[in-house]
N, C-alpha and C. Protein backbone atom coordinates (compact mmCIF):
# COMPACT_ATOMS: atom_id res chain seq x y z
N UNK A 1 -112.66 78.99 -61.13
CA UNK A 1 -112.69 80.10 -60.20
C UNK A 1 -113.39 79.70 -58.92
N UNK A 2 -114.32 78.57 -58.61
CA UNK A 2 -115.10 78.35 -57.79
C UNK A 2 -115.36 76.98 -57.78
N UNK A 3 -115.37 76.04 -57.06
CA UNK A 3 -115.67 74.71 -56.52
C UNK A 3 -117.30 74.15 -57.13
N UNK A 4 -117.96 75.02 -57.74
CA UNK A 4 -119.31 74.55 -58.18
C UNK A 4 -119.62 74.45 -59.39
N UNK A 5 -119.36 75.29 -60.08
CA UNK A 5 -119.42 75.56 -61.24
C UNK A 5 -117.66 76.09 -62.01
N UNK A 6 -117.24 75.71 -63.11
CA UNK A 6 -115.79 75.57 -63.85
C UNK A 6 -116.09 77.23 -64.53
N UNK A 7 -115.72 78.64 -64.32
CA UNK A 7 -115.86 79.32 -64.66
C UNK A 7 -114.77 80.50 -64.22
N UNK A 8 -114.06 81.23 -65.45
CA UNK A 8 -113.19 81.86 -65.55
C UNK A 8 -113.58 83.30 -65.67
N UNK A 9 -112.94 84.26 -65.01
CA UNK A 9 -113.05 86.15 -65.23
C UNK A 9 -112.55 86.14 -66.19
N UNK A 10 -112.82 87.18 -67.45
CA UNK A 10 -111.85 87.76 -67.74
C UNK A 10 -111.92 89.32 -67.84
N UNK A 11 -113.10 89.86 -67.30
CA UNK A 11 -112.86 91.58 -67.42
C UNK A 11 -114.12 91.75 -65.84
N UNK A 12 -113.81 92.52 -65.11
CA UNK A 12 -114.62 92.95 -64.41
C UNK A 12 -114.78 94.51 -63.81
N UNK A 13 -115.83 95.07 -64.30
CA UNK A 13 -116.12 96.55 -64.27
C UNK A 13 -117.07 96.83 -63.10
N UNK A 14 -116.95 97.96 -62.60
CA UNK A 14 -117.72 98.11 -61.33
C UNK A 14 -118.12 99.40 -60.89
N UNK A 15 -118.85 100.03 -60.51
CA UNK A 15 -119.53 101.33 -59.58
C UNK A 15 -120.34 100.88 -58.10
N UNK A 16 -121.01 101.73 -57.90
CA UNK A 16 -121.56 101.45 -56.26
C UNK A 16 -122.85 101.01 -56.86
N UNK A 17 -123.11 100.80 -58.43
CA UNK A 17 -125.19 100.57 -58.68
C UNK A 17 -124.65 99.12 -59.17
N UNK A 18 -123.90 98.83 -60.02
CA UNK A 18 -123.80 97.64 -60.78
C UNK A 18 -122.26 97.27 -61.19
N UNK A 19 -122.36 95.98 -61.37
CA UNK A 19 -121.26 95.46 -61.81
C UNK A 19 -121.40 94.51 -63.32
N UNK A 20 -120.54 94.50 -63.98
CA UNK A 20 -120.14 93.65 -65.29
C UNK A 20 -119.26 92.72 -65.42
N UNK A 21 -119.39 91.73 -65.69
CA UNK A 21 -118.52 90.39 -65.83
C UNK A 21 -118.34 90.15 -67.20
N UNK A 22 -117.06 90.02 -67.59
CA UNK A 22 -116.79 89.10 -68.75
C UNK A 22 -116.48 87.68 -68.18
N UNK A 23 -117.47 86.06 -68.47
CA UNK A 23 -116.43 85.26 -67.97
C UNK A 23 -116.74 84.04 -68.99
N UNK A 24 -115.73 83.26 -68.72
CA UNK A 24 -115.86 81.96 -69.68
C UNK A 24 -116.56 80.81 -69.09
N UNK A 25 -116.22 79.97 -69.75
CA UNK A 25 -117.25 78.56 -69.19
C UNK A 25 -116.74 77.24 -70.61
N UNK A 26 -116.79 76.62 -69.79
CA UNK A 26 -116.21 75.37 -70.92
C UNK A 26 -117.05 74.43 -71.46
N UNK A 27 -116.94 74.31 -72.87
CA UNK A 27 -117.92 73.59 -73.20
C UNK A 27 -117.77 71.91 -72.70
N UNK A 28 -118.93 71.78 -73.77
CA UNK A 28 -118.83 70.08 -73.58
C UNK A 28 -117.56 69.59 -73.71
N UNK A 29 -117.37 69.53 -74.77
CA UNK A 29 -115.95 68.58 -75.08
C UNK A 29 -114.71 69.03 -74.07
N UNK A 30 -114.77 70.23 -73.68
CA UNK A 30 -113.50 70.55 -72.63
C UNK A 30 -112.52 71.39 -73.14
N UNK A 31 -112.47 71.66 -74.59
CA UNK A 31 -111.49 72.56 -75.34
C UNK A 31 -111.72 73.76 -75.84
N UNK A 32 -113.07 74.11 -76.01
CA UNK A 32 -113.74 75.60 -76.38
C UNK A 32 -114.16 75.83 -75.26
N UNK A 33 -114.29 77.21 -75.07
CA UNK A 33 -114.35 77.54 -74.28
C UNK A 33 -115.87 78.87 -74.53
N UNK A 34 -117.28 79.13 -73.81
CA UNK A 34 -117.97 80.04 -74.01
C UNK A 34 -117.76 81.31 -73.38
N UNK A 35 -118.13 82.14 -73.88
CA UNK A 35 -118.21 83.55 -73.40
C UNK A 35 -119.75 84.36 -72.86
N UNK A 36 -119.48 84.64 -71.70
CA UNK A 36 -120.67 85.19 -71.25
C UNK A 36 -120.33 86.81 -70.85
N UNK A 37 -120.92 87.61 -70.98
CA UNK A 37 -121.39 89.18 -70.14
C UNK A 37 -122.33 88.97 -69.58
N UNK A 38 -122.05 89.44 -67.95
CA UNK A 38 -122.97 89.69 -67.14
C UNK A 38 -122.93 91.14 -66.71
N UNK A 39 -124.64 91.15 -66.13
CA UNK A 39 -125.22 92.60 -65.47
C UNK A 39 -125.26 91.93 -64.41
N UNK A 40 -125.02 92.81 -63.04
CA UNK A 40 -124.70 92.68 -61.59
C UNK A 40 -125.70 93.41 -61.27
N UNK A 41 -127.06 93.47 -60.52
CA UNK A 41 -127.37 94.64 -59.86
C UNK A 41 -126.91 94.43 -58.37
N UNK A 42 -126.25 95.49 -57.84
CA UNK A 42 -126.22 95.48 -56.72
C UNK A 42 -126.45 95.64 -55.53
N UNK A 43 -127.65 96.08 -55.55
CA UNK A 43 -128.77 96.41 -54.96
C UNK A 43 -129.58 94.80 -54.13
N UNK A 44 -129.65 94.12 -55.29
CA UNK A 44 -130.54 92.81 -55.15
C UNK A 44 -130.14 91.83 -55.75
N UNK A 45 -128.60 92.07 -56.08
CA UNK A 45 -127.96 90.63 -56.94
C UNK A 45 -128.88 90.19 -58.12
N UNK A 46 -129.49 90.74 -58.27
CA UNK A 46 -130.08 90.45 -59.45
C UNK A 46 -129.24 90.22 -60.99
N UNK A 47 -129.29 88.84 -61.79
CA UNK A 47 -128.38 89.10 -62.67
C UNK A 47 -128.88 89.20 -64.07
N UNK A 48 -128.79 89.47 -65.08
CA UNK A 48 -128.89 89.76 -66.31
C UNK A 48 -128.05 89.25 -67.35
N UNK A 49 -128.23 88.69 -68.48
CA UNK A 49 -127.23 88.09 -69.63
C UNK A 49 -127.31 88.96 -70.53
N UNK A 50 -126.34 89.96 -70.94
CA UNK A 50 -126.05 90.26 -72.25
C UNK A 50 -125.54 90.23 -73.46
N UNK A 51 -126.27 90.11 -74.14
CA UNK A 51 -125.56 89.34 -75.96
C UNK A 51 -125.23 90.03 -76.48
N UNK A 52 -124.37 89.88 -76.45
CA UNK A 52 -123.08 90.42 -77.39
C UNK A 52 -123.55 90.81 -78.58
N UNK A 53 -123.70 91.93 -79.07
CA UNK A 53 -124.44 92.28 -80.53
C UNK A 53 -122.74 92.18 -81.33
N UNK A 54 -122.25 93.51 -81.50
CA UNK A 54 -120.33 93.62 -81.66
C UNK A 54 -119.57 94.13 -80.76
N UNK A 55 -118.20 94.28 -81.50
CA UNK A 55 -117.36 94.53 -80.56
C UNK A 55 -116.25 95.22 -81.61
N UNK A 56 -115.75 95.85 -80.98
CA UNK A 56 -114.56 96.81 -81.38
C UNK A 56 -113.64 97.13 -80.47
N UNK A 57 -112.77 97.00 -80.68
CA UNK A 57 -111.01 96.99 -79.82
C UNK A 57 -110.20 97.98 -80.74
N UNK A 58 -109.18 98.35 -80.10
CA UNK A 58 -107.91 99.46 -80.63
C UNK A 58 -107.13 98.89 -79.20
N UNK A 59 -105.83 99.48 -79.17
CA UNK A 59 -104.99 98.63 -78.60
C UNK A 59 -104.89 99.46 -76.73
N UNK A 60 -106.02 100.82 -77.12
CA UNK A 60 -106.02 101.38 -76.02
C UNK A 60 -107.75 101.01 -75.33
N UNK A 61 -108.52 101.30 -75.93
CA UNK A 61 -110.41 101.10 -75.80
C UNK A 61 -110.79 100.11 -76.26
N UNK A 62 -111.71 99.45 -75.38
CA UNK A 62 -112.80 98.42 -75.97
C UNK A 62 -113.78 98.73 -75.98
N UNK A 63 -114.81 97.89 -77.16
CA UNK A 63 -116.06 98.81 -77.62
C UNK A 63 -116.56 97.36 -77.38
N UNK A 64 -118.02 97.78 -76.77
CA UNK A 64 -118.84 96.16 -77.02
C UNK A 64 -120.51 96.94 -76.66
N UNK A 65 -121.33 96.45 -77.87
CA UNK A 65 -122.13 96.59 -78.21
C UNK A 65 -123.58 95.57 -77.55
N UNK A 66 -124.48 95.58 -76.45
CA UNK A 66 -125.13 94.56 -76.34
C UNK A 66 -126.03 95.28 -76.28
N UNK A 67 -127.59 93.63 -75.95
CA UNK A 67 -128.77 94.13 -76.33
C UNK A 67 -129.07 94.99 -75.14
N UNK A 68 -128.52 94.74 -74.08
CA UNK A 68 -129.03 95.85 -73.09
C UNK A 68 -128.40 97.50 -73.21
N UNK A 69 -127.32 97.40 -74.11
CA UNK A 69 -126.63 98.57 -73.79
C UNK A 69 -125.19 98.53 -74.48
N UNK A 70 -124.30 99.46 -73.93
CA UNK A 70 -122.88 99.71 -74.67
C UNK A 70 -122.30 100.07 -73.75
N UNK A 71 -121.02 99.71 -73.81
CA UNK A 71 -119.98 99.14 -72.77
C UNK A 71 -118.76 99.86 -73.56
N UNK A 72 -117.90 100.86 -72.84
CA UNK A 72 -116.79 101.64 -73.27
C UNK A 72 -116.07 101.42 -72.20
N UNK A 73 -114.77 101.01 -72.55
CA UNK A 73 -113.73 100.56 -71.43
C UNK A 73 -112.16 100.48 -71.69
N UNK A 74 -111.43 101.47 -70.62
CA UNK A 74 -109.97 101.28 -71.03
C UNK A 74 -109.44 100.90 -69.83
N UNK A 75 -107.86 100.36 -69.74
CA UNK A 75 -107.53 99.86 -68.88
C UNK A 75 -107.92 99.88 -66.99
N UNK A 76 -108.05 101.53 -67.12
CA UNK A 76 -108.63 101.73 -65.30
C UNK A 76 -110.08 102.11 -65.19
N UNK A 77 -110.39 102.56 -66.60
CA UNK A 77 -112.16 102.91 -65.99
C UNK A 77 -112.99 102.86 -67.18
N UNK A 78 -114.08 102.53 -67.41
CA UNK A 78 -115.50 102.49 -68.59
C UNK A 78 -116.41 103.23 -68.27
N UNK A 79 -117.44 103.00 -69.10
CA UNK A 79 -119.29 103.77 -69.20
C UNK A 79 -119.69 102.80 -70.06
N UNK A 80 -120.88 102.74 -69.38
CA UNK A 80 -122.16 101.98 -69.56
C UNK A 80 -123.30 102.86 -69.47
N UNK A 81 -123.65 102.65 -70.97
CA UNK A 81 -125.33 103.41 -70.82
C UNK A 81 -126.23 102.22 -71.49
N UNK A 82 -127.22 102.34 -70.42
CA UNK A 82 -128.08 101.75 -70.58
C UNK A 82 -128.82 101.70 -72.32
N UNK A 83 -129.42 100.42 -72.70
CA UNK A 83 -130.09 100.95 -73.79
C UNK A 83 -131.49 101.03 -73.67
N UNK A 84 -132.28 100.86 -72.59
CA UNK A 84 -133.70 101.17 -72.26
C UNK A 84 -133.79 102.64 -71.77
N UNK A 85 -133.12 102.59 -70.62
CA UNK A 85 -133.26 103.55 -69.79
C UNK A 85 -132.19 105.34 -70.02
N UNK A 86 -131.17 104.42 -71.20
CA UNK A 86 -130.60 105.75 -71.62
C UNK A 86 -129.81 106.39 -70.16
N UNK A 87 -129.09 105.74 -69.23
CA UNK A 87 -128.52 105.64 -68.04
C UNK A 87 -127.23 105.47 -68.04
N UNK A 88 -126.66 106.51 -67.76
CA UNK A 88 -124.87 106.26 -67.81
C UNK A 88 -124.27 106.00 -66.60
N UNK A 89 -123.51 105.22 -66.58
CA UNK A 89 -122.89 104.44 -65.42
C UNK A 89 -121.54 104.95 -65.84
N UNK A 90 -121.07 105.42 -64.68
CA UNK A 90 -119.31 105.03 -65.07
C UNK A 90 -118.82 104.58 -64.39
N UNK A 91 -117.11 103.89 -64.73
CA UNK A 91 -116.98 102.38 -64.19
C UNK A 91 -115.69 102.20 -63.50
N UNK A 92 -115.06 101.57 -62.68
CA UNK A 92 -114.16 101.52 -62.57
C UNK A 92 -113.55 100.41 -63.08
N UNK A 93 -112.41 99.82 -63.98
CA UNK A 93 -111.65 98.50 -64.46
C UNK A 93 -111.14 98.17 -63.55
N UNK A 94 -111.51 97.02 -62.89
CA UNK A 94 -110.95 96.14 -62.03
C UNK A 94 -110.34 94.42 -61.95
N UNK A 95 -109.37 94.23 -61.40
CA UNK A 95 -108.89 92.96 -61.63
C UNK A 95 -109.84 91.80 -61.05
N UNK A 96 -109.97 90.83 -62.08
CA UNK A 96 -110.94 89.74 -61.60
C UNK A 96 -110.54 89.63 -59.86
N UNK A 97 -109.71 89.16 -59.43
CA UNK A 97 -108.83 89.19 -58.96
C UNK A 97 -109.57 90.07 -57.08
N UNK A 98 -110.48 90.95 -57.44
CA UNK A 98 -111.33 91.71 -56.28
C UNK A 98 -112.78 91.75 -56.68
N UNK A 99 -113.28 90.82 -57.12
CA UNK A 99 -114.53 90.34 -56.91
C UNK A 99 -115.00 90.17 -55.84
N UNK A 100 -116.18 90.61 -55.31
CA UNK A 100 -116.31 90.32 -54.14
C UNK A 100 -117.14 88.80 -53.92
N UNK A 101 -117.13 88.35 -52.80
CA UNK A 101 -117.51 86.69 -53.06
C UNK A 101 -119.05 86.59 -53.07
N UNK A 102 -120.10 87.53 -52.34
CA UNK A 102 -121.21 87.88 -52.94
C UNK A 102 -121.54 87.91 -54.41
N UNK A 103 -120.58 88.75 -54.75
CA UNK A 103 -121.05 88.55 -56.47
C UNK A 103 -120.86 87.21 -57.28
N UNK A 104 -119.23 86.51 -56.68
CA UNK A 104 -119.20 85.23 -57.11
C UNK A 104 -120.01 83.98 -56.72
N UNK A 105 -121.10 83.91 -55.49
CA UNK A 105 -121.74 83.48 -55.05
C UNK A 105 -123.35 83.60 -56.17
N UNK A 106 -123.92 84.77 -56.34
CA UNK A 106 -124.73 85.41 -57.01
C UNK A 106 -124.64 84.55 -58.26
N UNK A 107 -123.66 84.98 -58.77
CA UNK A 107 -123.25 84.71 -60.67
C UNK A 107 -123.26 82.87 -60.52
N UNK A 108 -122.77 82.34 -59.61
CA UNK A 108 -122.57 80.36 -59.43
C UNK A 108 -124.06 80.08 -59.51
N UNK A 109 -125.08 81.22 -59.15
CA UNK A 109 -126.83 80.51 -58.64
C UNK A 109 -127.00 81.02 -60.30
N UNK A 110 -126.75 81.95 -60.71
CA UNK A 110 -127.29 82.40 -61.77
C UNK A 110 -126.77 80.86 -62.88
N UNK A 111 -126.17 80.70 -63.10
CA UNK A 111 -125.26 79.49 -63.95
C UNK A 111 -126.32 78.35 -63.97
N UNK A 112 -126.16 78.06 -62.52
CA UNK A 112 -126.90 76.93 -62.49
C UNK A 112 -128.07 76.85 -62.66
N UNK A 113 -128.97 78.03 -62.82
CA UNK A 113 -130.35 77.80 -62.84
C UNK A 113 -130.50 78.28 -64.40
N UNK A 114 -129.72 79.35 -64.91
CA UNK A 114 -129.78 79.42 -66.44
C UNK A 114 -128.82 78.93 -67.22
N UNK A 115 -127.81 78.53 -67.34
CA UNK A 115 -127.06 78.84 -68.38
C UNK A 115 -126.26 77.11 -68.83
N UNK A 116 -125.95 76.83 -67.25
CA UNK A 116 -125.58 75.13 -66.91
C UNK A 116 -126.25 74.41 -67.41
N UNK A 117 -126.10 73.24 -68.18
CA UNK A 117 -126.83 71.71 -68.18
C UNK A 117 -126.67 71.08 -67.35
């Protein structure tokens, strides 16, 4: 997706407070591939990793369960409530595709300082 770091979208959710990333990343060997969720603040680019606790799918909703929170999402729009703050976000489903390059800029510093070897 970007010249710095080898990293793929595959879900991106959004409002005017925060944004959510599903994206991949390739391992060592070059054939598996990892999965990351990100928290966007948008305020201060600030980013956040969330782990995946579960997940639940039906062929219309996706359910995904993390330590920060829970993530409900169908093809054009989700909610996110917080799990500290008990904070509902709702979302719009958007194509990787309109990321804005701030955020892809943001998420390349985040990589490299956490997540990259």
């Amino acid at each position: 997706m970007n010249g710095l770091i080898d990293f793929d979208c595959h879900e991106f959710l959004d409002n005017t407070n925060l944004a959510i990333l599903e994206i991949s990343l390739p391992e060592d060997d070059g054939n598996e591939r990892r999965y990351e969720w990100l928290l966007i603040n948008k305020q201060n680019l600030c980013i956040k990793r969330m782990l995946l606790k579960t997940r639940d799918s039906s062929s219309s909703v996706q359910e995904r369960f993390f330590d920060l929170g829970f993530l409900k999402y169908a093809s054009s729009s989700g909610v996110f409530i917080e799990a500290a703050a008990k904070d509902l976000h709702h979302l719009e489903h958007k194509g990787c595709e309109d990321i804005p390059e701030e955020y892809l800029s943001a998420v390349t510093g985040y990589l490299l300082e956490n997540l990259v070897m």
